[in-house]
Protein backbone atom coordinates (compact mmCIF):
# COMPACT_ATOMS: atom_id res chain seq x y z
CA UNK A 1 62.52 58.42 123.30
CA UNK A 2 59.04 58.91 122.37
CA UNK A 3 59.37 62.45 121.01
CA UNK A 4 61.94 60.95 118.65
CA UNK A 5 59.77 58.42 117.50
CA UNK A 6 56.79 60.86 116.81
CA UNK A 7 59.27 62.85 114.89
CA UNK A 8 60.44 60.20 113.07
CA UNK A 9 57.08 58.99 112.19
CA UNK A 10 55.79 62.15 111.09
CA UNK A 11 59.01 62.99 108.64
CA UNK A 12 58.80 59.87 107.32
CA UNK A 13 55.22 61.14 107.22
CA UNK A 14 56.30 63.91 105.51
CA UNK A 15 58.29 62.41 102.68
CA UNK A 16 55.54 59.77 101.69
CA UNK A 17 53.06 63.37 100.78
CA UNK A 18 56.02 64.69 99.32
CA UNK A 19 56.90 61.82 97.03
CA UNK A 20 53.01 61.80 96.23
CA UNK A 21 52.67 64.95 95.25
CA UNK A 22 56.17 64.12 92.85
CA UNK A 23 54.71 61.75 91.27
CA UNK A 24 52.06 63.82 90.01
CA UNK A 25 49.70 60.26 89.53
CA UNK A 26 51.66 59.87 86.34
CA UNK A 27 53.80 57.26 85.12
CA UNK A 28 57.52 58.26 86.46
CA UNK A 29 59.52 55.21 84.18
CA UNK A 30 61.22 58.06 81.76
CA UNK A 31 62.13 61.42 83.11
CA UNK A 32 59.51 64.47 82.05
CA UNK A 33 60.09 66.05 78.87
CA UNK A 34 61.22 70.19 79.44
CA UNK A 35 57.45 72.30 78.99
CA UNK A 36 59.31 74.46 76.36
CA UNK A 37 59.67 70.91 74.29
CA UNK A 38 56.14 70.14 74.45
CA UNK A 39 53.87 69.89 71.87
CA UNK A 40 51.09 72.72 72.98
CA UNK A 41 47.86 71.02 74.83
CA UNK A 42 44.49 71.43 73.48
CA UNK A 43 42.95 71.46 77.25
CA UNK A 44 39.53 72.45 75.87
CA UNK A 45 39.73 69.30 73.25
CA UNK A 46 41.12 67.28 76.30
CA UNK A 47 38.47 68.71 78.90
CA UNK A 48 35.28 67.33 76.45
CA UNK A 49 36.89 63.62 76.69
CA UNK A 50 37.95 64.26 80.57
CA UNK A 51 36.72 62.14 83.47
CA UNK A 52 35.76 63.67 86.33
CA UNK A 53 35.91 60.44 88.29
CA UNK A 54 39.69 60.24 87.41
CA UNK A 55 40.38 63.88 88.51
CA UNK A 56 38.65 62.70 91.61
CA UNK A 57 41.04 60.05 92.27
CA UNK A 58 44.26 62.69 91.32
CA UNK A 59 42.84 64.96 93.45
CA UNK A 60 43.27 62.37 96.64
CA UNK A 61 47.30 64.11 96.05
CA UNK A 62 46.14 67.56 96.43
CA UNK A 63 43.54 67.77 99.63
CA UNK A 64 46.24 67.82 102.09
CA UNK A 65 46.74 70.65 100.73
CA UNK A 66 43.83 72.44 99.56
CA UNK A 67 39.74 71.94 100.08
CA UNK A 68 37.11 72.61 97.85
CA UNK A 69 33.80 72.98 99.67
CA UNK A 70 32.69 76.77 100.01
CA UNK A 71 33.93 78.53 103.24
CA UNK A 72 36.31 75.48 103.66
CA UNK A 73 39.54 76.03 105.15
CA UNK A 74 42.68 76.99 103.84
CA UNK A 75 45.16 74.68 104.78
CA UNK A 76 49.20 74.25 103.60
CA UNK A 77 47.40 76.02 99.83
CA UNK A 78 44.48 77.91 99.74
CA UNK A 79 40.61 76.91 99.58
CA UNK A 80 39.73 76.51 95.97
CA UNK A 81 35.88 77.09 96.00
CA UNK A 82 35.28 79.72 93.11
CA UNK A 83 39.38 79.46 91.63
CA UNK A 84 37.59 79.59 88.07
CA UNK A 85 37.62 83.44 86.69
CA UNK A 86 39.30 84.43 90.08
CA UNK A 87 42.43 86.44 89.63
CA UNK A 88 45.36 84.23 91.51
CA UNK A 89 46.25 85.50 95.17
CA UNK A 90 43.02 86.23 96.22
CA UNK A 91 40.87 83.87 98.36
CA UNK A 92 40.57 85.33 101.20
CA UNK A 93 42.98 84.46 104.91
CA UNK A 94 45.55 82.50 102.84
CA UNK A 95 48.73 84.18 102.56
CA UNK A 96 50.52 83.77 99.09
CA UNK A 97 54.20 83.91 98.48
CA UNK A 98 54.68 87.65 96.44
CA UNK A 99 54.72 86.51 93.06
CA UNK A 100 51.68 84.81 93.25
CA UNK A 101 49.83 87.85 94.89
CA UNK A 102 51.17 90.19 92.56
CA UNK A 103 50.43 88.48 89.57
CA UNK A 104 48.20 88.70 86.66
CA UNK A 105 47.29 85.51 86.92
CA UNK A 106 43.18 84.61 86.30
CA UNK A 107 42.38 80.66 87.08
CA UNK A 108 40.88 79.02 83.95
CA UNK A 109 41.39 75.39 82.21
CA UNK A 110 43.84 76.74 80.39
CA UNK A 111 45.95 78.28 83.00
CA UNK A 112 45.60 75.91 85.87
CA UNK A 113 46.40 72.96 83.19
CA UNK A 114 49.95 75.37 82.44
CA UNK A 115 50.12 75.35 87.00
CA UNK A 116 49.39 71.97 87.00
CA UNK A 117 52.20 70.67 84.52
CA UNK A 118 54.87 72.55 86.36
CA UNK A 119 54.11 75.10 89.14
CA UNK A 120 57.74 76.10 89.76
CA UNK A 121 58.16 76.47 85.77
CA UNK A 122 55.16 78.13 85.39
CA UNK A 123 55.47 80.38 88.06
CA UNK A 124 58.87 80.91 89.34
CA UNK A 125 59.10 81.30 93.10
CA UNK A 126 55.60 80.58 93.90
CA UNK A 127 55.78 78.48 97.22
CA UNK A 128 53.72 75.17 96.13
CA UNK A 129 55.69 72.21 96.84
CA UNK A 130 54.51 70.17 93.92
CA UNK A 131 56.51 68.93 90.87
CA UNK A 132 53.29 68.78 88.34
CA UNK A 133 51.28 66.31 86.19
CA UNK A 134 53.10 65.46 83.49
CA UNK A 135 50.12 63.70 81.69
CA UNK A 136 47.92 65.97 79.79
CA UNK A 137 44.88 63.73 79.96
CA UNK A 138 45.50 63.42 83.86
CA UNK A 139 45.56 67.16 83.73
CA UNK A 140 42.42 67.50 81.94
CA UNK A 141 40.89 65.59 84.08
CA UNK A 142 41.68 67.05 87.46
CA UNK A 143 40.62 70.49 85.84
CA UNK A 144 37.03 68.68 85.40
CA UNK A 145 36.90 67.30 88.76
CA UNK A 146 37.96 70.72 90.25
CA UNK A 147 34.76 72.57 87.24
CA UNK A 148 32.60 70.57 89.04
CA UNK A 149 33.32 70.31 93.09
CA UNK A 150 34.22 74.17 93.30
CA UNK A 151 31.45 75.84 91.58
CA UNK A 152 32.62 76.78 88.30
CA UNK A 153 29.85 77.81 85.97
CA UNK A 154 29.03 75.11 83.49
CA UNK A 155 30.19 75.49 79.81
CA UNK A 156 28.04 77.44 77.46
CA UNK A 157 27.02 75.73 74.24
CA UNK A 158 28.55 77.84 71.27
């Protein structure tokens, strides 16, 4: 009987991260317009009015999944330290699905905001269990939190 119970506990476990990671930290009362219906995002617009401390909170969704410290570990995802200008299916000792690995894929704002909104749209058959953040400002946001805690280089004045 106690075997049951731990296994019990730990789907039920399971489906409260699931359900987190579904609701993206967004507001889920209408269903999520299709990306190909979208209006495009200005990320860069949407990055100079982002808050870090938000993306800090989203990010609560994500670490069950994935650290950020350098030489952290790789856990369900992969260690994100350096993702910014690194080609996708590269840090090294995780083991991505195919399509990620053998994509062209290089991590900036623009294309982690197009991961974040819909993984599974944006990159069919990759194997992150995550539905997206449908909010681009929530989006924006994350992608500062993530600039700053895994040593992206700062912006440049133009």
């Amino acid at each position: 009987m106690p075997n049951s119970l731990r296994i019990a506990v730990s789907i039920l476990g399971l489906g409260m991260l699931l359900s987190a990671c579904a609701d993206g930290g967004s507001d889920s009362s209408s269903p999520a317009a299709p990306a190909a219906d979208a209006a495009p995002v200005d990320i860069q617009a949407l990055l100079a009015a982002a808050d870090p401390e938000k993306g800090k909170v989203l990010f609560l969704q994500c670490r069950a999944c994935h650290s950020l410290e350098a030489g952290g570990a790789n856990k369900v995802g992969p260690n994100l330290h350096g993702i910014f200008g690194r080609k996708a299916g590269l840090t090294p000792g995780f083991s991505y699905s195919d399509v990620v690995a053998q994509s062209d894929i290089i991590w900036s704002a623009e294309t982690l905001n197009s991961w974040l909104e819909r993984p599974g749209e944006f990159l069919p058959g990759n194997r992150m269990v995550f539905v997206g953040i449908r909010k681009p400002e929530d989006r924006a946001s994350l992608i500062a939190y993530l600039k700053q805690e895994t040593g992206a280089a700062p912006a440049q004045p133009e």
